[in-house]
N, C-alpha and C. Protein backbone atom coordinates (compact mmCIF):
# COMPACT_ATOMS: atom_id res chain seq x y z
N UNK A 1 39.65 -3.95 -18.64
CA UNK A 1 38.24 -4.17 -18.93
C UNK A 1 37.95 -3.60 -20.31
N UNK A 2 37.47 -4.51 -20.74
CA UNK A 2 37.07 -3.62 -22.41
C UNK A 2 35.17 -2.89 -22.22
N UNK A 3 35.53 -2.36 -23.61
CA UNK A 3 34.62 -1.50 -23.28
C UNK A 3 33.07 -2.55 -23.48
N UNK A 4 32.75 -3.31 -24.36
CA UNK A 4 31.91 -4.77 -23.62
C UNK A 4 31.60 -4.84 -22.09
N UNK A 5 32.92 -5.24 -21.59
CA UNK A 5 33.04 -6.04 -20.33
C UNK A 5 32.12 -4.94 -19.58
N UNK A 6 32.81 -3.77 -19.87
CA UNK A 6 32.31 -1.96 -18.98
C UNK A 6 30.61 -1.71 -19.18
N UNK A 7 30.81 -2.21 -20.00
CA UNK A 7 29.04 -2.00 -20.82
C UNK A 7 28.05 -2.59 -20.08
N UNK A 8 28.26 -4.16 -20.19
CA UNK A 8 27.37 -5.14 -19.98
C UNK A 8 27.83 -4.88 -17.93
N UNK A 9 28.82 -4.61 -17.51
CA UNK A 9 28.53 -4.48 -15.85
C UNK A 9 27.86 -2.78 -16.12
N UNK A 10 27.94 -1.86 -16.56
CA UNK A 10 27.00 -0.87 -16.44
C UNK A 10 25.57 -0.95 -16.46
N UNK A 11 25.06 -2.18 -17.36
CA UNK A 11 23.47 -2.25 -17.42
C UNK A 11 23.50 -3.06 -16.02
N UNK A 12 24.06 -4.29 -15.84
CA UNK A 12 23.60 -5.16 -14.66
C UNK A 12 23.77 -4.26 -13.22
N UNK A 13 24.53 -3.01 -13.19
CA UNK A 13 24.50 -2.28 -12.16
C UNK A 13 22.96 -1.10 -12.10
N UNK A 14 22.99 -0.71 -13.76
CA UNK A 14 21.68 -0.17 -13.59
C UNK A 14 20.63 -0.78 -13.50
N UNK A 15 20.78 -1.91 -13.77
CA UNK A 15 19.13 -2.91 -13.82
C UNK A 15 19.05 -2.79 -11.95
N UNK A 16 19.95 -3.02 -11.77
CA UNK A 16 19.51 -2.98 -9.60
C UNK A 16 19.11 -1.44 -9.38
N UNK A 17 19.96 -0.65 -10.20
CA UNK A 17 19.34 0.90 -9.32
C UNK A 17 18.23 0.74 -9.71
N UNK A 18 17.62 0.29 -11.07
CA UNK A 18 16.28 0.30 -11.33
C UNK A 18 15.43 -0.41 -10.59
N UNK A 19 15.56 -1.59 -9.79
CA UNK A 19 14.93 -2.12 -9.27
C UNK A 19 14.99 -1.75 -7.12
N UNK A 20 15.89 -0.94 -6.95
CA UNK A 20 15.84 -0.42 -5.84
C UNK A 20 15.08 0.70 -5.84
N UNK A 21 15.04 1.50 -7.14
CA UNK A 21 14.00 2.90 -7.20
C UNK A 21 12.53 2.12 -7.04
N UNK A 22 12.08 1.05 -7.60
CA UNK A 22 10.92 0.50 -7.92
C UNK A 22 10.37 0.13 -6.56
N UNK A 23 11.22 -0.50 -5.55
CA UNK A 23 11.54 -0.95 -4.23
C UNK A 23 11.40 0.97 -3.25
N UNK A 24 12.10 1.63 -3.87
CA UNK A 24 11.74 3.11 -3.10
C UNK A 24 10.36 3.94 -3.24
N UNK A 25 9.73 3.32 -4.60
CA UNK A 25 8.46 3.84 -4.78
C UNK A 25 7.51 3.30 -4.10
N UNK A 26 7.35 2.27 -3.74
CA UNK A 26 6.88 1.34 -3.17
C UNK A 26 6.60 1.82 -1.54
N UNK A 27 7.87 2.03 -1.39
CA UNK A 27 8.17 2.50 0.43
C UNK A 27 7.55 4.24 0.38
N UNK A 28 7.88 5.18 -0.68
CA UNK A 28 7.36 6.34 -0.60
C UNK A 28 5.95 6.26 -0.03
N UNK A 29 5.28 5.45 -1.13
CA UNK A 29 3.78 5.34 -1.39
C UNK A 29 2.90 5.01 -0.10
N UNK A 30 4.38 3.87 0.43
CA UNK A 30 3.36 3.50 1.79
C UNK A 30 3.61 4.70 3.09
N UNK A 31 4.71 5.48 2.94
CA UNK A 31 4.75 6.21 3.80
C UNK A 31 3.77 7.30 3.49
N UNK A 32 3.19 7.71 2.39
CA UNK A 32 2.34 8.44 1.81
C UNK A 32 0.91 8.52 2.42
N UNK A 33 0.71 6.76 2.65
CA UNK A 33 -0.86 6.39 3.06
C UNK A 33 -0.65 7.02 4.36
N UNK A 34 0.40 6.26 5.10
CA UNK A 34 0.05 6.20 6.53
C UNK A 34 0.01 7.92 6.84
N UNK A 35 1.21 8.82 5.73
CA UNK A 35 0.71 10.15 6.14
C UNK A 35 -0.51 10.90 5.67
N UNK A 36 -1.24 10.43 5.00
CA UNK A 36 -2.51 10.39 4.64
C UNK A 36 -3.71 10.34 5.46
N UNK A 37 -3.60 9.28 6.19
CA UNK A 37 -3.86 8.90 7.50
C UNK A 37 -3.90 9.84 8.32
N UNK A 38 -2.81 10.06 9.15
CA UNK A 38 -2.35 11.36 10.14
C UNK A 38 -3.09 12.35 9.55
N UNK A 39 -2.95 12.71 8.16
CA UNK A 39 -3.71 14.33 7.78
C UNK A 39 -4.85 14.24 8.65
N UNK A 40 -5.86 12.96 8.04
CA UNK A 40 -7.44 12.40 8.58
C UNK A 40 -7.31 13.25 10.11
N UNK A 41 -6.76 12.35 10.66
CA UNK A 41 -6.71 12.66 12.11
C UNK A 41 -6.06 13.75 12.43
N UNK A 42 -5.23 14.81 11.75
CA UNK A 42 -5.68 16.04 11.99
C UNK A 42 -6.66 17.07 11.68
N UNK A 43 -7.16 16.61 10.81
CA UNK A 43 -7.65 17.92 10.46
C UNK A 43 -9.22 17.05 11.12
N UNK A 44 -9.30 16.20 11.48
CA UNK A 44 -10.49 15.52 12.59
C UNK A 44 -10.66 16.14 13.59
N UNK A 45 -9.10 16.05 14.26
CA UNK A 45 -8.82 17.03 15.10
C UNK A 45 -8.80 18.36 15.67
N UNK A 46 -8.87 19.25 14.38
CA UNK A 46 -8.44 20.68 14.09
C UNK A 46 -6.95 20.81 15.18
N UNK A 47 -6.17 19.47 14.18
CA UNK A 47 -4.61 20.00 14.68
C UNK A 47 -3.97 20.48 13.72
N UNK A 48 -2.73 21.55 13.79
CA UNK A 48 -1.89 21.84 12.54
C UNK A 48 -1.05 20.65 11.39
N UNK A 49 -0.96 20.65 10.25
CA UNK A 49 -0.32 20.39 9.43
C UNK A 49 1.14 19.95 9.79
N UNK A 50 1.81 21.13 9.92
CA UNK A 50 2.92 21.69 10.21
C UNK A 50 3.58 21.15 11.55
N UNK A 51 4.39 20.26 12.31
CA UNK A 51 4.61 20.25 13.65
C UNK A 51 6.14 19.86 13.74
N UNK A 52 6.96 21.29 13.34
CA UNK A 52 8.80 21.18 13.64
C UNK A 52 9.16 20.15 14.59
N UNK A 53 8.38 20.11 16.18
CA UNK A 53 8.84 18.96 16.60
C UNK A 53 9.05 17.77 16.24
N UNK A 54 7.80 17.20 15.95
CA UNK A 54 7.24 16.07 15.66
C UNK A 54 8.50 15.68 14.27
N UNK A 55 8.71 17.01 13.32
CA UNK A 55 9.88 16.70 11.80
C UNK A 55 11.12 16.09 12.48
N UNK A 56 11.99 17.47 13.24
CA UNK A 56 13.45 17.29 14.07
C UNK A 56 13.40 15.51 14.72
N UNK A 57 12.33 15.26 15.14
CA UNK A 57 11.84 13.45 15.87
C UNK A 57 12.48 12.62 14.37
N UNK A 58 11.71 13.04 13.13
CA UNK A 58 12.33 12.34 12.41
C UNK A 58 13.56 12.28 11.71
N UNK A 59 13.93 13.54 11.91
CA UNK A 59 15.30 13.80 10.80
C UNK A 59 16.19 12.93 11.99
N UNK A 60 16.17 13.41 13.29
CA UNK A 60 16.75 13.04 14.62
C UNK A 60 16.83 11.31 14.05
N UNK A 61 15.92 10.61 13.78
CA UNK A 61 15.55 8.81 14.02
C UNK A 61 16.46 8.43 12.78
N UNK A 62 16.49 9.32 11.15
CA UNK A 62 17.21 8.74 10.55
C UNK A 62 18.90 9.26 10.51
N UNK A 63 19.29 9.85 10.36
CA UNK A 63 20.63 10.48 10.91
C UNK A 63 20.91 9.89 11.67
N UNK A 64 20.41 9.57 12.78
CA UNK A 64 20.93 8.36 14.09
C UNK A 64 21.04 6.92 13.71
N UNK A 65 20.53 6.69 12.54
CA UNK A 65 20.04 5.36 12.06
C UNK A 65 21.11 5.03 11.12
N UNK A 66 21.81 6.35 10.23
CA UNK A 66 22.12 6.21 9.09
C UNK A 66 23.72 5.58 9.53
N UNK A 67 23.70 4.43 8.51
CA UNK A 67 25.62 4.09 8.70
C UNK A 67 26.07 3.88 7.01
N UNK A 68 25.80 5.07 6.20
CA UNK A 68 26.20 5.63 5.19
C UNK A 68 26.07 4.57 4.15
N UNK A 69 26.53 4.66 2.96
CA UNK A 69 27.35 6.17 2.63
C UNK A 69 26.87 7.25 2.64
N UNK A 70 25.82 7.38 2.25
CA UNK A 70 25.32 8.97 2.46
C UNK A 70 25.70 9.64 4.16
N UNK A 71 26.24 10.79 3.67
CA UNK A 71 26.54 11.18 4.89
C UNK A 71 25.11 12.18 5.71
N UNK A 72 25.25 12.19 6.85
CA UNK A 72 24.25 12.95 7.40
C UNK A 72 23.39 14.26 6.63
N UNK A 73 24.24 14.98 6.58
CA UNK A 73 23.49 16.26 6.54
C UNK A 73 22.80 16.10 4.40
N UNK A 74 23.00 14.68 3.66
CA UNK A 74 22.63 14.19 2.77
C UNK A 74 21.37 13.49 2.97
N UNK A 75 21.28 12.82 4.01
CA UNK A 75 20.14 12.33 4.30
C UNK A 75 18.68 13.35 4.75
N UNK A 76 19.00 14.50 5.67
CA UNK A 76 18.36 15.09 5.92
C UNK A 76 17.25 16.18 4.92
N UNK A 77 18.40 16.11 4.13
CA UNK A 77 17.90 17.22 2.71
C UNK A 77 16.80 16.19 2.37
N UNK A 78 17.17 14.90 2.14
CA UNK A 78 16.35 13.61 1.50
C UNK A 78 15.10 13.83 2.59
N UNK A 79 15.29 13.62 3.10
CA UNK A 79 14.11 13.72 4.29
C UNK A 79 13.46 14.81 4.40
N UNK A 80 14.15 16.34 4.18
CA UNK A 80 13.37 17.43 4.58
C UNK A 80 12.59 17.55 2.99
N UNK A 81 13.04 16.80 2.08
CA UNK A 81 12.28 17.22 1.07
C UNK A 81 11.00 16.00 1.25
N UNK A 82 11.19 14.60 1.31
CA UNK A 82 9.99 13.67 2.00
C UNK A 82 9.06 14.48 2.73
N UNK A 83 9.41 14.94 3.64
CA UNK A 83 8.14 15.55 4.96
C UNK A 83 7.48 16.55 4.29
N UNK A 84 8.29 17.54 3.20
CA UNK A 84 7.81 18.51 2.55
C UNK A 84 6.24 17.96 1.82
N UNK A 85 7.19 16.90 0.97
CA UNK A 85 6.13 16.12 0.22
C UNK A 85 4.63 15.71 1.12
N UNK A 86 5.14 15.22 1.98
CA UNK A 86 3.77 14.12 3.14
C UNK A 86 3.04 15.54 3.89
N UNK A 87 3.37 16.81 3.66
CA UNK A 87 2.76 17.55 4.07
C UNK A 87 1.98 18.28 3.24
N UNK A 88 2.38 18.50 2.20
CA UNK A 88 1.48 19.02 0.76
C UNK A 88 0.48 17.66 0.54
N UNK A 89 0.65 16.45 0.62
CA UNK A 89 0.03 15.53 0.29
C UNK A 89 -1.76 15.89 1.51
N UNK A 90 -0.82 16.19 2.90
CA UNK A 90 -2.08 16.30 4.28
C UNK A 90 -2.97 17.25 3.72
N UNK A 91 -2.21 18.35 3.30
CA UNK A 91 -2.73 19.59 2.58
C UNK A 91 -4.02 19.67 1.91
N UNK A 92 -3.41 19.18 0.74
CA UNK A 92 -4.72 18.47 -0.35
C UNK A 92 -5.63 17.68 -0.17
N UNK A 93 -5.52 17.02 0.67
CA UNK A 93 -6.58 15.75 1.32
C UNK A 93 -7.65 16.57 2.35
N UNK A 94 -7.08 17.27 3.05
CA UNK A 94 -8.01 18.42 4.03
C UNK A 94 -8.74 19.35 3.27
N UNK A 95 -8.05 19.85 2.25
CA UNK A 95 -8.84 20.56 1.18
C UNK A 95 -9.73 20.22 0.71
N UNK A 96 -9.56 18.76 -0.05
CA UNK A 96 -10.42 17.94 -0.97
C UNK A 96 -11.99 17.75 0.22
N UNK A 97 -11.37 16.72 1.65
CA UNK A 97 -12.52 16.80 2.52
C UNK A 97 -13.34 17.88 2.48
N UNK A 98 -12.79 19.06 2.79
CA UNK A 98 -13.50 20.40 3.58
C UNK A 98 -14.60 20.85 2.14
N UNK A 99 -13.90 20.27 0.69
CA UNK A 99 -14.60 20.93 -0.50
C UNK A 99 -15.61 19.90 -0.26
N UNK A 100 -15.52 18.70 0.07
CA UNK A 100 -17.08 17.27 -0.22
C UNK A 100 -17.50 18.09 1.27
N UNK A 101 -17.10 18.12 2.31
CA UNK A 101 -18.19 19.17 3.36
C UNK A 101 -18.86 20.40 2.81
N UNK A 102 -18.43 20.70 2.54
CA UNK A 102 -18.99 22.13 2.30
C UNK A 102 -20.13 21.60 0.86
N UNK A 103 -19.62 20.88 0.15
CA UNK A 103 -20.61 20.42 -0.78
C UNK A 103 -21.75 20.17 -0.42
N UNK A 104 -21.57 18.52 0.43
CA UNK A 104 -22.70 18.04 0.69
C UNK A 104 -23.71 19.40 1.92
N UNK A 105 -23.28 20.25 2.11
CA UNK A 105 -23.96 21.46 3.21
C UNK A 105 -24.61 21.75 2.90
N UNK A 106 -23.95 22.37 1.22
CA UNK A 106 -24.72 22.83 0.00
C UNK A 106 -26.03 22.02 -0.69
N UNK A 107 -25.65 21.15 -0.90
CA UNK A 107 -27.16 20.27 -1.51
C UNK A 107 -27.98 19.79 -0.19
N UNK A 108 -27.63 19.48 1.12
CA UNK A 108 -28.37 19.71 1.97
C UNK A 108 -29.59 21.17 2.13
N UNK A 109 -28.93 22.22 2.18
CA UNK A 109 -29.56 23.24 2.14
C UNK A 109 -30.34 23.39 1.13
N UNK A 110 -30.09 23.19 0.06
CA UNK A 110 -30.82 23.46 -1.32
C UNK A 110 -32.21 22.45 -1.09
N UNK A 111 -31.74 21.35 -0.55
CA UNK A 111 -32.93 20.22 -0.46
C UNK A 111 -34.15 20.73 0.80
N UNK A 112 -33.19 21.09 1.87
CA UNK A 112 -33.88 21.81 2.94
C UNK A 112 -35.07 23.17 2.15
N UNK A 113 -34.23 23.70 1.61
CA UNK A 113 -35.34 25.16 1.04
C UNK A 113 -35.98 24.40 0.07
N UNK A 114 -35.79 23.45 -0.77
CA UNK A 114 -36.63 22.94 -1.54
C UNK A 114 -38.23 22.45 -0.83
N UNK A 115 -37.99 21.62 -0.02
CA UNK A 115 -39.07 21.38 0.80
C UNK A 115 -39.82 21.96 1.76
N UNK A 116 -38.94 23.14 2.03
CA UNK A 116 -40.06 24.35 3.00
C UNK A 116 -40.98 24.75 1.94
């Protein structure tokens, strides 16, 4: 193979990783909403963030799923850093809510003493 031949299959191999990352952002994002979602309905709830079971369910679904190459305990890291992510994401969203609650409390009240 000359170094041409090596070249031009190196871009056409990176043009696909590029377009499978584009294809993974895509899938992040939507797993993002739907955990976005769940935050809603916990903290609706006043349920925890945090639920080890509910994680081990998933590391458990892909590891069982996975028929490589990545080997198991590769996937999981991938994953324990995902859930990490979708949980800082619940995080901030409960925060952000609880700051527009507590806001609108605030100009409620202010409007309330305004008019007494």
């Amino acid at each position: 193979m000359t170094q041409e031949e090596a070249q031009a299959a190196l871009d056409e191999l990176r043009a696909a990783i590029d377009d499978v990352d584009l294809r993974l952002l895509a899938l992040f994002n939507e797993r993002a909403n739907v955990a976005g979602q769940i935050g809603d309905i916990k903290r609706a709830a006043a349920l925890p963030i945090y639920e080890p079971k509910r994680e081990e369910l998933v590391f458990k679904n892909v590891t069982e799923n996975n028929r490589g190459p990545l080997p198991n305990d590769a996937i999981r890291r991938l994953y324990e850093r995902i859930v990490d992510e979708m949980r800082t994401l619940q995080r901030e969203r409960m925060k952000r809510a609880q700051a527009q609650v507590q806001a609108e409390a605030q100009v409620e009240a202010q409007t309330k003493g305004e008019t007494l």
